[in-house]
C-alpha atoms as a PDB file:
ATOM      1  CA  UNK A   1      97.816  73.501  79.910  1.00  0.00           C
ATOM      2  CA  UNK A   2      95.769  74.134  83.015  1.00  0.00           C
ATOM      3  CA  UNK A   3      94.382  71.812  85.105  1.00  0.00           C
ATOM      4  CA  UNK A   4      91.007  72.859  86.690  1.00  0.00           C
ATOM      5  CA  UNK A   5      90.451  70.888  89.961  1.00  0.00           C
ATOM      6  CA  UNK A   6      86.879  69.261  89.720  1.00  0.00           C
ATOM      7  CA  UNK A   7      86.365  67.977  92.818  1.00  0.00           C
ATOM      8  CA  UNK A   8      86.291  63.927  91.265  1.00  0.00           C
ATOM      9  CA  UNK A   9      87.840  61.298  93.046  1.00  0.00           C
ATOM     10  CA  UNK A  10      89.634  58.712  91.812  1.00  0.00           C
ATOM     11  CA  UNK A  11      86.524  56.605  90.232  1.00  0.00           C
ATOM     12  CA  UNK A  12      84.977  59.705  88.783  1.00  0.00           C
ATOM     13  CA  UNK A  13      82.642  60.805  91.756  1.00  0.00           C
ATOM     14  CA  UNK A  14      82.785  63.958  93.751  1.00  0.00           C
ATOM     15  CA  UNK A  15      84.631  63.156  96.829  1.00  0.00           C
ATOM     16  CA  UNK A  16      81.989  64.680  99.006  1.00  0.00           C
ATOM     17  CA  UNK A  17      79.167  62.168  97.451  1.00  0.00           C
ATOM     18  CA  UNK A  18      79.759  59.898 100.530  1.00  0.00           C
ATOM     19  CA  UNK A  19      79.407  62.744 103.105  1.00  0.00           C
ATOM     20  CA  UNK A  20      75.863  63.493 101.384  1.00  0.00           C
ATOM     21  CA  UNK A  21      75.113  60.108 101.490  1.00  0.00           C
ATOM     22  CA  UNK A  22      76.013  59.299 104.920  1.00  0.00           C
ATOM     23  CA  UNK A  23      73.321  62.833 105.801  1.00  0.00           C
ATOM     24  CA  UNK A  24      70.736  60.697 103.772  1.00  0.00           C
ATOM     25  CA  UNK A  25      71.171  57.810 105.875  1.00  0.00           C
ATOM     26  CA  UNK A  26      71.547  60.082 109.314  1.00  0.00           C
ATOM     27  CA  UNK A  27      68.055  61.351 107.952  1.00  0.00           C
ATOM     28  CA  UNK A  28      66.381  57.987 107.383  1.00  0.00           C
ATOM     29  CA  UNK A  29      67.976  56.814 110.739  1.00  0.00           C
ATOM     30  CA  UNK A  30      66.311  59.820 112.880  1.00  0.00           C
ATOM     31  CA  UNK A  31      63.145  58.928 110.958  1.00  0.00           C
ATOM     32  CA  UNK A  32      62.845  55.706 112.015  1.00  0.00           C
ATOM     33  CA  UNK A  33      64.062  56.245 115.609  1.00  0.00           C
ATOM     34  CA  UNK A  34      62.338  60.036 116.429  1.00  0.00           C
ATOM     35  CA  UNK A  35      59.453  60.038 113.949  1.00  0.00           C
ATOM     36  CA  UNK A  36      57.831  56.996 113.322  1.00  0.00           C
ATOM     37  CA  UNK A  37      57.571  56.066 117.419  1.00  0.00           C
ATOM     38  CA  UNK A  38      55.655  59.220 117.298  1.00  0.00           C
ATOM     39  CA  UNK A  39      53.665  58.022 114.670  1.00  0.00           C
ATOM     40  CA  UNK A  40      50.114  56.029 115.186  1.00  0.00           C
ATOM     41  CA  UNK A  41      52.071  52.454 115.981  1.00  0.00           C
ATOM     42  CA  UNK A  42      50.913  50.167 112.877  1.00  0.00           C
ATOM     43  CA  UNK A  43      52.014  47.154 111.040  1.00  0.00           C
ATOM     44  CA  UNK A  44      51.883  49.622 107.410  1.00  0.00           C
ATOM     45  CA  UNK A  45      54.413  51.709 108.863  1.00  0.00           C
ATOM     46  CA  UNK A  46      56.943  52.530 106.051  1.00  0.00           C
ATOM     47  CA  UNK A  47      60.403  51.144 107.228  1.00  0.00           C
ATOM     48  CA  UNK A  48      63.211  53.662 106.769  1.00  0.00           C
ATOM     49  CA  UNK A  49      65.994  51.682 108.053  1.00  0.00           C
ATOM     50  CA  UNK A  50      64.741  49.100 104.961  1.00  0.00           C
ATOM     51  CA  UNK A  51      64.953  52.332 102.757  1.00  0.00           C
ATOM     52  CA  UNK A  52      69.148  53.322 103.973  1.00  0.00           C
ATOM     53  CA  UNK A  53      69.846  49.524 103.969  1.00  0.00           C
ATOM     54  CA  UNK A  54      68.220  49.111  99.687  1.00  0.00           C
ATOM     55  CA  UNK A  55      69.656  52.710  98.934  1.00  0.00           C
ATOM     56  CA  UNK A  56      73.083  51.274 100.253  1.00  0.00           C
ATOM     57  CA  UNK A  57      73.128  48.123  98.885  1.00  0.00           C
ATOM     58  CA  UNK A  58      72.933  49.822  95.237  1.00  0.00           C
ATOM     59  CA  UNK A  59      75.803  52.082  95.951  1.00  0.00           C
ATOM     60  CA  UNK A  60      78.086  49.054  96.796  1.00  0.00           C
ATOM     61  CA  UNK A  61      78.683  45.764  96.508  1.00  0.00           C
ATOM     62  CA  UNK A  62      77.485  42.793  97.148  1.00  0.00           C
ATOM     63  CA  UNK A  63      80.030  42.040 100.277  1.00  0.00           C
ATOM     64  CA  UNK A  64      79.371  45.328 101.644  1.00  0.00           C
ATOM     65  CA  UNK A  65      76.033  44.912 101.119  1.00  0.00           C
ATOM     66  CA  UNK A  66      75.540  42.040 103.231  1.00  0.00           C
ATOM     67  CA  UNK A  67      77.677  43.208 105.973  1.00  0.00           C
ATOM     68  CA  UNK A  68      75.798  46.505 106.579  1.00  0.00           C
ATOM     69  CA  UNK A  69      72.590  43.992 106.036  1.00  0.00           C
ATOM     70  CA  UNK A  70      74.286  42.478 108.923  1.00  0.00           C
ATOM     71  CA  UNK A  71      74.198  45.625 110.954  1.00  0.00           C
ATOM     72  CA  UNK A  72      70.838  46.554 110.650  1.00  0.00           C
ATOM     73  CA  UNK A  73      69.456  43.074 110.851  1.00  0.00           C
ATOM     74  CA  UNK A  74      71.576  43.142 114.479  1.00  0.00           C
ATOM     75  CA  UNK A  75      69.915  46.044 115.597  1.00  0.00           C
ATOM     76  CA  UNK A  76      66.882  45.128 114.638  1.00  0.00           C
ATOM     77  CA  UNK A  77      66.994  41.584 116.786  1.00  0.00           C
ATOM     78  CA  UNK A  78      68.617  43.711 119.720  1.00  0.00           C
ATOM     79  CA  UNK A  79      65.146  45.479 119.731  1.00  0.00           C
ATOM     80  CA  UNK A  80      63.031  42.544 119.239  1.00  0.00           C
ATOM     81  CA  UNK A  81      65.236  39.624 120.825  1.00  0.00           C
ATOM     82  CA  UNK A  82      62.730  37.142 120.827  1.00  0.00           C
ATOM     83  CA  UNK A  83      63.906  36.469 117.319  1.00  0.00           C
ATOM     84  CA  UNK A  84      67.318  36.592 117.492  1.00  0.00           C
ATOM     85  CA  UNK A  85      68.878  35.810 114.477  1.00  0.00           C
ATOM     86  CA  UNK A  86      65.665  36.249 112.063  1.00  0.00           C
ATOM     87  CA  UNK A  87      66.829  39.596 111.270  1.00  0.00           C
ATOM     88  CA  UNK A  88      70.387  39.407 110.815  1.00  0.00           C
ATOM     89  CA  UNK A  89      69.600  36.660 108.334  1.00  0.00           C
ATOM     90  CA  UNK A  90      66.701  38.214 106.215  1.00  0.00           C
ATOM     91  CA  UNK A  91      68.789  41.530 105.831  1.00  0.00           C
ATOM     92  CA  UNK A  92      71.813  40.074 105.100  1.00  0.00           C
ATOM     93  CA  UNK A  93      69.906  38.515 102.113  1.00  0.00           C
ATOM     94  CA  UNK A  94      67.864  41.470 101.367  1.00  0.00           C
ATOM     95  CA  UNK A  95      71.038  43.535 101.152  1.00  0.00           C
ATOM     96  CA  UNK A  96      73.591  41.286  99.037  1.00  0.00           C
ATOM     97  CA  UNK A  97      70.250  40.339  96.909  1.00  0.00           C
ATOM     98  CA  UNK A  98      69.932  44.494  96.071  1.00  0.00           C
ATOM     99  CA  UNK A  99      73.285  44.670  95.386  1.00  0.00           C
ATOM    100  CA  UNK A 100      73.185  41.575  93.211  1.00  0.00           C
ATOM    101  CA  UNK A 101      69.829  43.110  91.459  1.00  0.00           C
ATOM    102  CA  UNK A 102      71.911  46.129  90.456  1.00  0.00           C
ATOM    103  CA  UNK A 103      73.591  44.829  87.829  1.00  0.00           C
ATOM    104  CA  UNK A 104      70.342  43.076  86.747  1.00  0.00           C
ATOM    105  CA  UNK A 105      67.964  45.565  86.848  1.00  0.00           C
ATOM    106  CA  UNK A 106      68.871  49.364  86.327  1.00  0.00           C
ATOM    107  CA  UNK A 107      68.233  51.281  89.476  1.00  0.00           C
ATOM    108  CA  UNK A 108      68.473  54.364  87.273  1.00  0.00           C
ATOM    109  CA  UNK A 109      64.334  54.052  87.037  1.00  0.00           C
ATOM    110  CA  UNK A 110      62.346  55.264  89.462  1.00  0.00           C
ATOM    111  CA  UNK A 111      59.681  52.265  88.999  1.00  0.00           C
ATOM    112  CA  UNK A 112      62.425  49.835  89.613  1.00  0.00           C
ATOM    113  CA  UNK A 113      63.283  51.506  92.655  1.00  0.00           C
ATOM    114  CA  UNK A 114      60.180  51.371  94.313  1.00  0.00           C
ATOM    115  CA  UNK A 115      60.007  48.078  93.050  1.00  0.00           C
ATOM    116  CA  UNK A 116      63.409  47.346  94.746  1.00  0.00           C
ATOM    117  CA  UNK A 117      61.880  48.892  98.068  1.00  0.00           C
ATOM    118  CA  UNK A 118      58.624  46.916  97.921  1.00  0.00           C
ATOM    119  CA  UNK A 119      60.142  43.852  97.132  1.00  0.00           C
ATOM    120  CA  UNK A 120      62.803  44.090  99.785  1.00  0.00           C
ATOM    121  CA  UNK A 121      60.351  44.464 102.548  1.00  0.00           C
ATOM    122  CA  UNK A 122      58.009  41.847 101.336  1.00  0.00           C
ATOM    123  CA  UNK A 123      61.015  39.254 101.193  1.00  0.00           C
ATOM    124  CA  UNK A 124      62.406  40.948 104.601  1.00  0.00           C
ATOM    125  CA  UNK A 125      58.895  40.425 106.198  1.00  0.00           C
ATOM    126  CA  UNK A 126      57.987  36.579 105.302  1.00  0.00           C
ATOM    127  CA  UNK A 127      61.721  35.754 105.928  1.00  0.00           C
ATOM    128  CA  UNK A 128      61.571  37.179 109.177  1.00  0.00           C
ATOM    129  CA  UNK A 129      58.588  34.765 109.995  1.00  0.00           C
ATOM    130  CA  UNK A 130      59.198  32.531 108.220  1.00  0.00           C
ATOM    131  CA  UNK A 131      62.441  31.843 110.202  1.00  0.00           C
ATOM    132  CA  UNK A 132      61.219  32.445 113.378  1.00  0.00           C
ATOM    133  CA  UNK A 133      58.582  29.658 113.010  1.00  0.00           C
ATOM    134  CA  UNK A 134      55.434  31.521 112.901  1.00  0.00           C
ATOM    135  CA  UNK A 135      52.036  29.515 112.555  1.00  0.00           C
ATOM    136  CA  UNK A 136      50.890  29.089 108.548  1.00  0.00           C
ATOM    137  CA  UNK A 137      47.919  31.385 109.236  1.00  0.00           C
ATOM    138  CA  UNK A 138      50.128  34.132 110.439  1.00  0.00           C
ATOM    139  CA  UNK A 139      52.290  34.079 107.842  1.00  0.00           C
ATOM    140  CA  UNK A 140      49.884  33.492 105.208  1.00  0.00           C
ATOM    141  CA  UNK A 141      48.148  36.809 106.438  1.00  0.00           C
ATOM    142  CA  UNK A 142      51.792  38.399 106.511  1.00  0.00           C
ATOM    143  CA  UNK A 143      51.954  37.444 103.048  1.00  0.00           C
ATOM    144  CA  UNK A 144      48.794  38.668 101.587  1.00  0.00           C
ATOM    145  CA  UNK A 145      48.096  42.022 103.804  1.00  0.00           C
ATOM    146  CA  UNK A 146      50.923  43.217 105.966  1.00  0.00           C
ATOM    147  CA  UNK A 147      53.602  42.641 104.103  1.00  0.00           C
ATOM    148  CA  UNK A 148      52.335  44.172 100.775  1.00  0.00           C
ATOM    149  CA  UNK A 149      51.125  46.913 103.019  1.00  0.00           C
ATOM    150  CA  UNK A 150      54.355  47.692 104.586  1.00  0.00           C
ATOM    151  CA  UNK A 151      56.168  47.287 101.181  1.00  0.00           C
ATOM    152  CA  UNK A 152      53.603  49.921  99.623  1.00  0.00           C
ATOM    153  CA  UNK A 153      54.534  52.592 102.776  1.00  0.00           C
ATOM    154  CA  UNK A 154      58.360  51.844 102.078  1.00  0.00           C
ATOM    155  CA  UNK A 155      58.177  52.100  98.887  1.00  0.00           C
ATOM    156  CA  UNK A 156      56.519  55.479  98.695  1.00  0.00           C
ATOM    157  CA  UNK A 157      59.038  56.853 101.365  1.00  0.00           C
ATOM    158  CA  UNK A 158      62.250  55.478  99.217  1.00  0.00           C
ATOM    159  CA  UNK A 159      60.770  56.732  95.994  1.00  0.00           C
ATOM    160  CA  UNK A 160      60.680  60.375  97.968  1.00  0.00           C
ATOM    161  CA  UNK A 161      64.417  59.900  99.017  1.00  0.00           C
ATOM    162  CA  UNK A 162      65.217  58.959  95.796  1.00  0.00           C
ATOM    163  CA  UNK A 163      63.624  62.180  94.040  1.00  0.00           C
ATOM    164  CA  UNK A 164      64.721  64.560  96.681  1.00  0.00           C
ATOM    165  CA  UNK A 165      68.127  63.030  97.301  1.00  0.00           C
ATOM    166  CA  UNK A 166      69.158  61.754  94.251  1.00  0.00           C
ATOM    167  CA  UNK A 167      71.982  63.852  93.134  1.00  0.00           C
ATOM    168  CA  UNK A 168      73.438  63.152  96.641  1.00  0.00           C
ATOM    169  CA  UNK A 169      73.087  59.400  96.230  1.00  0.00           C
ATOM    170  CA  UNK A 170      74.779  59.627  92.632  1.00  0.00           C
ATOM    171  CA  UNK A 171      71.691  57.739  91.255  1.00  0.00           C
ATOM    172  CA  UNK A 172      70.484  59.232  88.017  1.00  0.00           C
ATOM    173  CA  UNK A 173      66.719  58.991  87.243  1.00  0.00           C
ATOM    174  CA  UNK A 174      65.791  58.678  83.658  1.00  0.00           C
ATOM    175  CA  UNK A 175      63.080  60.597  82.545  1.00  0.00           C
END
């Protein structure tokens, strides 16, 4: 008998899938640090380090989940310290919650995954406030407007990465 190398790993999956993955996420990470500054500065902007932290969170666990949540949610209260904390705690959630959602809802379907990406940053947004003690008005506006707004610009952007990357991020779309 011969035995034709395939490439697989040990679970099944090509053992360069996290090398593709990890140029997804270097891509999301130099949009969100080199494009969108350079973008017109607005509340709607889509949030790409929401998009690497959701498209993550469905490629591991829960655990794993949280703890990059961690990460992001760290750098994100380095750059806006007046919070500190808010954001470590909302994307810790927001990332073990995705991962948890997985096994719920089948992030082989490109509607769920831009619901996954909406949701995320709505829940990511009015945690944020919420836990950083904003006034009712502002978060009741956050709620309504911004929030859904934001989610809408994410959600477009990770519905993108999905269709152009997903073969790299070993998610299969159903059609």
């Amino acid at each position: 008998m011969s035995h034709v190398w395939t490439g697989e790993g040990p679970r099944g999956r090509r053992r360069n899938d996290g090398f593709q993955a990890g140029l997804v996420i270097l891509i999301l990470l130099g949009l969100e640090f080199y494009l969108r500054p350079s973008l017109i500065e607005g509340r709607g902007m889509p949030d790409f380090l929401l998009v690497a932290l959701v498209l993550l969170a469905i490629r591991t666990g829960p655990g794993t989940a949280a703890l990059i949540g961690l990460g992001v949610g760290l750098l994100m209260d380095v750059l806006t310290p007046a919070r500190f904390g808010a954001n470590m705690l909302a994307h810790v959630l927001v990332g073990w919650s995705a991962a948890v959602g997985r096994a719920i809802f089948f992030p082989d379907n490109l509607v769920v995954n831009a619901g996954l990406f909406f949701l995320a940053t709505w829940v990511r947004n009015v945690l944020v406030l919420t836990v950083a003690g904003t006034s009712w008005a502002e978060l009741g506006a956050e709620m309504v407007l911004w929030a859904p707004l934001q989610g809408l610009t994410t959600a477009m952007v990770g519905t993108v990465i999905v269709l152009l990357f997903r073969d790299w991020l070993a998610i299969r779309i159903e059609r």
